[in-house]
Protein backbone atom coordinates (compact mmCIF):
# COMPACT_ATOMS: atom_id res chain seq x y z
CA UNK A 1 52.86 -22.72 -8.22
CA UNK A 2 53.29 -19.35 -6.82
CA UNK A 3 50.58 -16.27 -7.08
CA UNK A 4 53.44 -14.49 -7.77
CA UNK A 5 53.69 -15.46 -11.41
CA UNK A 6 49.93 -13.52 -12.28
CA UNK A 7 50.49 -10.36 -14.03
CA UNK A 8 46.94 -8.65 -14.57
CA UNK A 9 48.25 -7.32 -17.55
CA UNK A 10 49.03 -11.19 -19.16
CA UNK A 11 45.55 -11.95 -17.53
CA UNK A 12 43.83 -9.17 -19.68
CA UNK A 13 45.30 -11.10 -22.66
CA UNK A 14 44.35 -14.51 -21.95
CA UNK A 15 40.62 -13.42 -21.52
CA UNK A 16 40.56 -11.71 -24.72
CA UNK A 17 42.20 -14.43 -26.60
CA UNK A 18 39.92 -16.56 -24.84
CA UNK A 19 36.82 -14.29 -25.84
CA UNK A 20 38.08 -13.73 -29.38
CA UNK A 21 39.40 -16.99 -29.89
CA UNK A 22 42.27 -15.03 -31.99
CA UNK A 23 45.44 -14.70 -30.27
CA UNK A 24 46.40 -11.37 -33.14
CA UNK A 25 43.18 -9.77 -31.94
CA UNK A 26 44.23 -10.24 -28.35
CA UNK A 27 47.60 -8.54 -28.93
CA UNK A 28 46.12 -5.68 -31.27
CA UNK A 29 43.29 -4.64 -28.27
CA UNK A 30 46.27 -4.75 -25.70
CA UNK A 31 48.66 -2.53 -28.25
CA UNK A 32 51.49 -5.49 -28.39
CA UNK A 33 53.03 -7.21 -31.26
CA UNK A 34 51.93 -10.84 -31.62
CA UNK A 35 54.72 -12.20 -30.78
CA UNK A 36 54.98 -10.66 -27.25
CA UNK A 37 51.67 -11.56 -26.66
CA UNK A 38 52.44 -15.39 -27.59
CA UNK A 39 55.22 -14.96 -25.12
CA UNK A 40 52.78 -13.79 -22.29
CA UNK A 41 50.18 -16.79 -23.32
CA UNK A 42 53.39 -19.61 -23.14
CA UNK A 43 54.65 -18.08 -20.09
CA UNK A 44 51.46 -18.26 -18.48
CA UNK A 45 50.67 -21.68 -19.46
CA UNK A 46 54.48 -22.69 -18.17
CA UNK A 47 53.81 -21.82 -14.96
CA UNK A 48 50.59 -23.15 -14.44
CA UNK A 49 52.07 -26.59 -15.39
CA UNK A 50 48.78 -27.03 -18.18
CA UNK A 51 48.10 -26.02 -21.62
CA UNK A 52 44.96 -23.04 -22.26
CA UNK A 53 43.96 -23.57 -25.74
CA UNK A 54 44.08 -26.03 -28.20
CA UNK A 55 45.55 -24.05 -31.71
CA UNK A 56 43.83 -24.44 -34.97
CA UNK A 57 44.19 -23.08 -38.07
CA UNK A 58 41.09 -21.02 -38.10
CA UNK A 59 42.01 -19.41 -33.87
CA UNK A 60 41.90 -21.13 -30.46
CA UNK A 61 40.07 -23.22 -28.29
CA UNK A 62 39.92 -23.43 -24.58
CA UNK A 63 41.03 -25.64 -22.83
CA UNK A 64 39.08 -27.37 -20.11
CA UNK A 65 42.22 -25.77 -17.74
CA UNK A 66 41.51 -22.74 -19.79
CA UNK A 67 37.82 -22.74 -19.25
CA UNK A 68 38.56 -22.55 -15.44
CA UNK A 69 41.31 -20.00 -15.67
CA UNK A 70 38.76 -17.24 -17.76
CA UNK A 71 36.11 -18.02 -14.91
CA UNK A 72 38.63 -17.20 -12.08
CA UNK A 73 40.29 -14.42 -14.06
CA UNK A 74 36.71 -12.73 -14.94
CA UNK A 75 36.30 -12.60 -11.39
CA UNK A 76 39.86 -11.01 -10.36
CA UNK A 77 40.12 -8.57 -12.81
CA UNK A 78 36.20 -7.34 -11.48
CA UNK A 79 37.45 -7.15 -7.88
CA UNK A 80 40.50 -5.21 -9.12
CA UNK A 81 38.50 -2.72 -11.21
CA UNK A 82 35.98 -2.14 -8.42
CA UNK A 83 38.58 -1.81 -5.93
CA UNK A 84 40.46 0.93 -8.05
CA UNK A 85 36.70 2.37 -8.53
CA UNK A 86 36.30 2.77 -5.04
CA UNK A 87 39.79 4.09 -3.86
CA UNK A 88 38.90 6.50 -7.01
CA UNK A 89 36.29 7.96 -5.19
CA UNK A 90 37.67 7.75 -1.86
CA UNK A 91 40.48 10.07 -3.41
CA UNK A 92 37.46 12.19 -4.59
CA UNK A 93 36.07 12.83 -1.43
CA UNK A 94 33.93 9.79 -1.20
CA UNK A 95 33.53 9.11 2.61
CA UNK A 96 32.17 5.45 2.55
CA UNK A 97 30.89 2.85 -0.31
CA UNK A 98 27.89 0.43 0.94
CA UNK A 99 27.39 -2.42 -1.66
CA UNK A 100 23.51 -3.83 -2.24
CA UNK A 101 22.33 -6.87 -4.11
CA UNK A 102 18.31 -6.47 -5.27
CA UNK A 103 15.79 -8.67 -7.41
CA UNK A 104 14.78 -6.95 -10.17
CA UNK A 105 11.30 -5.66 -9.10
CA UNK A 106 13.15 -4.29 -6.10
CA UNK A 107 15.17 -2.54 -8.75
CA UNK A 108 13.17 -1.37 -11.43
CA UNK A 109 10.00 -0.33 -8.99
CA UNK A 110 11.22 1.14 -5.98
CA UNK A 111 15.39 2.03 -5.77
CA UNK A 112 15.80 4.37 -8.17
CA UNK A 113 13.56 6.91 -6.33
CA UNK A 114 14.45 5.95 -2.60
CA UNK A 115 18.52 5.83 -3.83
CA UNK A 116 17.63 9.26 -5.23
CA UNK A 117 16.23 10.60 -2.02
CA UNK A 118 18.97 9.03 0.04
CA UNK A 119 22.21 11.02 -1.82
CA UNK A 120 20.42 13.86 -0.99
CA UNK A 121 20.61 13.58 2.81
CA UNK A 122 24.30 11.94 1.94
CA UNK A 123 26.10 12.84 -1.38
CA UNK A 124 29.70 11.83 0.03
CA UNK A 125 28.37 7.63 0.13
CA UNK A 126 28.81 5.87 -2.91
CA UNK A 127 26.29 3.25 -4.29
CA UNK A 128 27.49 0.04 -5.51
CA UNK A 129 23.88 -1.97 -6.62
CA UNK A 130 23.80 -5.26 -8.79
CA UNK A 131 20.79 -7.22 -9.67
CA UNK A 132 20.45 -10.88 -9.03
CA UNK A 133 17.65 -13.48 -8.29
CA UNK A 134 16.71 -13.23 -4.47
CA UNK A 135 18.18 -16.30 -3.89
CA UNK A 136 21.06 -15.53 -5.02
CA UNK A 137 20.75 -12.05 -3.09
CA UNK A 138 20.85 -13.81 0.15
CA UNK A 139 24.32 -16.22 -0.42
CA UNK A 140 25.49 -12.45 -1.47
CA UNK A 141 24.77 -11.06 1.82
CA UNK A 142 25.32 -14.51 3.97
CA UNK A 143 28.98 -14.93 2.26
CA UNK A 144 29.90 -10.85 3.08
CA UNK A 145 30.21 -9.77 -0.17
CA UNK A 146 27.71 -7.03 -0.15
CA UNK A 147 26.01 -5.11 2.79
CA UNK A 148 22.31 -5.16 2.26
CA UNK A 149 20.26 -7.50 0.16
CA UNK A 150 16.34 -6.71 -0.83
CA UNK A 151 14.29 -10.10 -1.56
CA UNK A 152 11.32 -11.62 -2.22
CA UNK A 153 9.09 -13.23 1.26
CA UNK A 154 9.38 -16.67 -0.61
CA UNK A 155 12.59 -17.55 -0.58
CA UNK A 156 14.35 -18.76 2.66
CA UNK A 157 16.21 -16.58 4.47
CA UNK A 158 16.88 -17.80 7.77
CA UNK A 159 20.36 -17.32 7.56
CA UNK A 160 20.26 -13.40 7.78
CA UNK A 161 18.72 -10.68 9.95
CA UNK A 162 15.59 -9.64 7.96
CA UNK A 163 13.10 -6.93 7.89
CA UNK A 164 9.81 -6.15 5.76
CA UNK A 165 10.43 -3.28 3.23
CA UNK A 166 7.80 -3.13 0.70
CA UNK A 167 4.88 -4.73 -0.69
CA UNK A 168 3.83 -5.19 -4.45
CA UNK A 169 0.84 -5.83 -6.42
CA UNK A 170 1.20 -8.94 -8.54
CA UNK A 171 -1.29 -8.66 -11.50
CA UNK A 172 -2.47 -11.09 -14.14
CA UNK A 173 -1.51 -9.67 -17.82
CA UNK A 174 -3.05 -10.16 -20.97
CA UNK A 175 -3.18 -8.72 -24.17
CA UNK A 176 -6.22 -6.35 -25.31
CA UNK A 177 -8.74 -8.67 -27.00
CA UNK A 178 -7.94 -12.00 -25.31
CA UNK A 179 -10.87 -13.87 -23.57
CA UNK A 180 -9.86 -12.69 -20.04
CA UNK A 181 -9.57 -9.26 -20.73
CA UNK A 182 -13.23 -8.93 -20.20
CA UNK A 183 -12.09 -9.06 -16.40
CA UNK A 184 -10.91 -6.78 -14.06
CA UNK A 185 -10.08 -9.22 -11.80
CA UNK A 186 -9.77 -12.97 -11.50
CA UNK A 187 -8.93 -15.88 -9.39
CA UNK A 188 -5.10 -17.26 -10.47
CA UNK A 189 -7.35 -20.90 -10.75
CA UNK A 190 -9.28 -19.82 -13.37
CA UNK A 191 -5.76 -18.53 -15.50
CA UNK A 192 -4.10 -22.18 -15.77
CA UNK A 193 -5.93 -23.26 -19.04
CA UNK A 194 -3.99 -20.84 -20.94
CA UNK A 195 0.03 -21.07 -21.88
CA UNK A 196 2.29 -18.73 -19.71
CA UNK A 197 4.95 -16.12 -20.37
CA UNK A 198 7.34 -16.68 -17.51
CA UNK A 199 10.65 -15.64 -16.35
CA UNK A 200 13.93 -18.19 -16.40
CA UNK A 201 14.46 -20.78 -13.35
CA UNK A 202 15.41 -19.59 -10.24
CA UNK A 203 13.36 -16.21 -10.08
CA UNK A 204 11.03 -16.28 -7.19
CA UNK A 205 7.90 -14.85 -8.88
CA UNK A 206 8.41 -17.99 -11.18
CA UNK A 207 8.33 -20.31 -8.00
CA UNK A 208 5.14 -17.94 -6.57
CA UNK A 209 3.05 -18.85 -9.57
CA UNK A 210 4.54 -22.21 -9.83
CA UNK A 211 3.69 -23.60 -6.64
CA UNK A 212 0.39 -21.93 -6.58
CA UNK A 213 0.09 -24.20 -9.62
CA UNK A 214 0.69 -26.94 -7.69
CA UNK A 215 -1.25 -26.27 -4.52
CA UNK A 216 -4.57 -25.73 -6.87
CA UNK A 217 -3.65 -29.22 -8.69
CA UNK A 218 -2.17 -28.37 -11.78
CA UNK A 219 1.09 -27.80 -13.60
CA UNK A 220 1.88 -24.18 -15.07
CA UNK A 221 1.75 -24.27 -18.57
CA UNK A 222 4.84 -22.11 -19.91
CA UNK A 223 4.90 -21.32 -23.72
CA UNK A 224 8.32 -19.52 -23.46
CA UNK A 225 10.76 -18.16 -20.68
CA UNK A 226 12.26 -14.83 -20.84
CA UNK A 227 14.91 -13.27 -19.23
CA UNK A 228 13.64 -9.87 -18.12
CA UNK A 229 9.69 -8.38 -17.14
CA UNK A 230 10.15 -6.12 -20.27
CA UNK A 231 10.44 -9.36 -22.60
CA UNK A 232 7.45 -10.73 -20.66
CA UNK A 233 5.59 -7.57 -21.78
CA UNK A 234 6.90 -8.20 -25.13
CA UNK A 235 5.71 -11.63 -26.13
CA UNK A 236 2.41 -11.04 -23.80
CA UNK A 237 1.96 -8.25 -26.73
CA UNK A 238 2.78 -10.73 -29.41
CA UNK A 239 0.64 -13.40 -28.12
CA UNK A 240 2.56 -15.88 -26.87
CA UNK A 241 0.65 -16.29 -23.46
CA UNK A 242 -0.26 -14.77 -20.64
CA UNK A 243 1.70 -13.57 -17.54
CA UNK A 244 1.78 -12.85 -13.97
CA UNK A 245 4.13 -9.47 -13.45
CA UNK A 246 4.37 -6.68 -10.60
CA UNK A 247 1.86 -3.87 -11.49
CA UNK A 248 4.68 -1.29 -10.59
CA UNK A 249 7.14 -3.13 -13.34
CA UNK A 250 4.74 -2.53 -16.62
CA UNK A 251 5.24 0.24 -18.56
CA UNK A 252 2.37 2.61 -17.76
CA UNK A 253 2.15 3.37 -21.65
CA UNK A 254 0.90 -0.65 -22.29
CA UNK A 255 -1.84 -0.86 -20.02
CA UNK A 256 -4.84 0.14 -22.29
CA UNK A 257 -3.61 0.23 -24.85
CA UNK A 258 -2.03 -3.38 -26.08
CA UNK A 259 -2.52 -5.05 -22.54
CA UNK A 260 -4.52 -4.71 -20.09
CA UNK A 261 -3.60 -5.62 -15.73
CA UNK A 262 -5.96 -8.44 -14.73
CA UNK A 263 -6.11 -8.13 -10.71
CA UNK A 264 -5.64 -11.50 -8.69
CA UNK A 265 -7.72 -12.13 -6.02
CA UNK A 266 -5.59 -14.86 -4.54
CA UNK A 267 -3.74 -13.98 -1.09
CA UNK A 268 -0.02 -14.37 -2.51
CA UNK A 269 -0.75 -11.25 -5.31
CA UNK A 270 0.26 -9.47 -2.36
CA UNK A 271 3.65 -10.06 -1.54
CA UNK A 272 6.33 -8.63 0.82
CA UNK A 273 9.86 -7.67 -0.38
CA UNK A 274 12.63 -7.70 2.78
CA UNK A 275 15.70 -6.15 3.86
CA UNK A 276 18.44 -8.46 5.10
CA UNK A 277 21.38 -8.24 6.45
CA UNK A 278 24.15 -10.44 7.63
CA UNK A 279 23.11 -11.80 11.02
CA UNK A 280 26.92 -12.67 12.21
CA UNK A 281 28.69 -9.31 12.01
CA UNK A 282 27.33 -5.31 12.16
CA UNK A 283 27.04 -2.73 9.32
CA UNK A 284 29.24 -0.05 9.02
CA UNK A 285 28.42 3.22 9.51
CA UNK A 286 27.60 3.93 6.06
CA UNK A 287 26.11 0.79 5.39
CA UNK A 288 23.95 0.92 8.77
CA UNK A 289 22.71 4.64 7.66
CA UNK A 290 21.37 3.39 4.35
CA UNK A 291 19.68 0.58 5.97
CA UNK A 292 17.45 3.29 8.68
CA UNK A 293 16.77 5.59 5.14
CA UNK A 294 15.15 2.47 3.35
CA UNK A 295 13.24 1.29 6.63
CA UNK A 296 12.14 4.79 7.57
CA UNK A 297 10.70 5.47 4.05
CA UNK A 298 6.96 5.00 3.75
CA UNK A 299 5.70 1.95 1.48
CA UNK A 300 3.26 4.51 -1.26
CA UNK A 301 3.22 1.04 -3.17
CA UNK A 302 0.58 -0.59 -1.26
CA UNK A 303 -2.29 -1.25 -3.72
């Protein structure tokens, strides 16, 4: 099988076929007649030597071929759109891109304003941030596919060079009226008779509080598992638990109003977020400037 026989264009197709599971909505969002886009589908599935979809009378299945070709095809047709982005802006004057991978309270408490700050000292760089789980942040950095990662202390990451950025307040949060809102602050032992709001697997503020759990003898108790600290916030306000969240990450307009911040006396309610870097191979310019910005600007978060 050669590379040779992709066309982007046929690829387009087969994930919105694959999406839709209707081949005629497929070839009416790529303006082609069914037919040709048939064509494209059996020509595709010719070459690759395996069938894509199993036809019914009500649309299409996938394959389990197919289900490997849309998660390899997802991932092409990114890299080709973010490659056109960035020659796009090279043509515009752009005079480098740095790519960064962040957890989410790196994101939501403390980016946007440094990021801000930084395209003022250098409007020609472009920005290319996504948000992932630290761990996740680190293979990101490790592998070469971005330039800086920002994670929590927890997680291991021996495999990069690494350097202390920022430090949160984690805070204990309840809703007004529940039993340990008479606090204003509380020891994390005396929060593990009540259910938890917590984020999915695989964040590490859920594997803070977890195996705190565990070093004071007990097992979290977790209600429900969100996807996001603004859902936390949500079902905290509905009542479905209690939660443990970065002070900086709750909407200033909730606290007093339908939930009050609990502080934690424990010693890991302080935590550390770090810079890393790839330990094998130096930063571009562009990249490398970034990184002095974000280690040069003062940590105001300190609680």
């Amino acid at each position: 099988m050669s590379t040779s026989h992709f066309d982007l264009n046929t690829l387009r197709i087969f994930i919105i076929a694959a999406d839709s599971g209707s081949l005629t909505k497929a070839a009416a969002s790529s303006s082609i007649t069914l037919s040709a886009a048939s064509k494209r589908i059996a020509e595709l599935e010719r070459n690759l030597n395996c069938q894509l979809f199993i036809r019914h009378a009500r649309g299409m299945e996938l394959t389990a071929a197919g289900q490997g070709l849309l998660r390899h095809a997802r991932s092409l047709l990114e890299s080709v759109n973010s490659m056109a982005s960035e020659l796009k802006d090279y043509a515009q004057g752009a005079i480098g891109h740095v790519r960064i991978a962040a957890n989410v309270s790196a994101v939501i408490q403390f980016l946007p304003e440094d990021l801000a700050a930084f395209f003022q000292h250098s409007p020609g760089i472009r920005i290319h941030l996504e948000e992932a789980l630290s761990e996740e942040v680190i293979e990101s950095v490790d592998s070469g596919r971005v330039d800086i990662g920002i994670f929590a202390d927890n997680v291991d990451a021996t495999s990069l060079k690494t350097y202390p950025w920022r430090q949160d307040r984690l805070v204990l949060l309840v809703p007004i009226g529940h039993p340990l809102a008479k606090h204003h602050e509380i020891t994390f032992t005396d929060t593990l008779s009540w259910d938890y709001v917590a984020l999915n697997q695989g964040s590490s503020l859920l594997r803070r509080i977890t195996d705190a759990a565990l070093a004071a003898g007990h097992i979290l108790k977790v209600n429900i598992q969100v996807t996001s600290f603004d859902a936390v916030c949500r079902m905290i306000q509905a009542g479905l638990g209690i939660g443990i969240l970065p002070i900086g990450a709750i909407t200033p307009a909730l606290l007093g109003t339908s939930l009050k911040a609990v502080d934690i006396l424990d010693d890991w309610g302080k935590r550390t977020l770090r810079l890393g870097v790839n330990a094998k191979k130096p930063l571009q310019p562009e990249a490398e400037k970034l990184l002095q910005f974000l280690m040069s600007v003062p940590d105001c978060n300190i609680r």
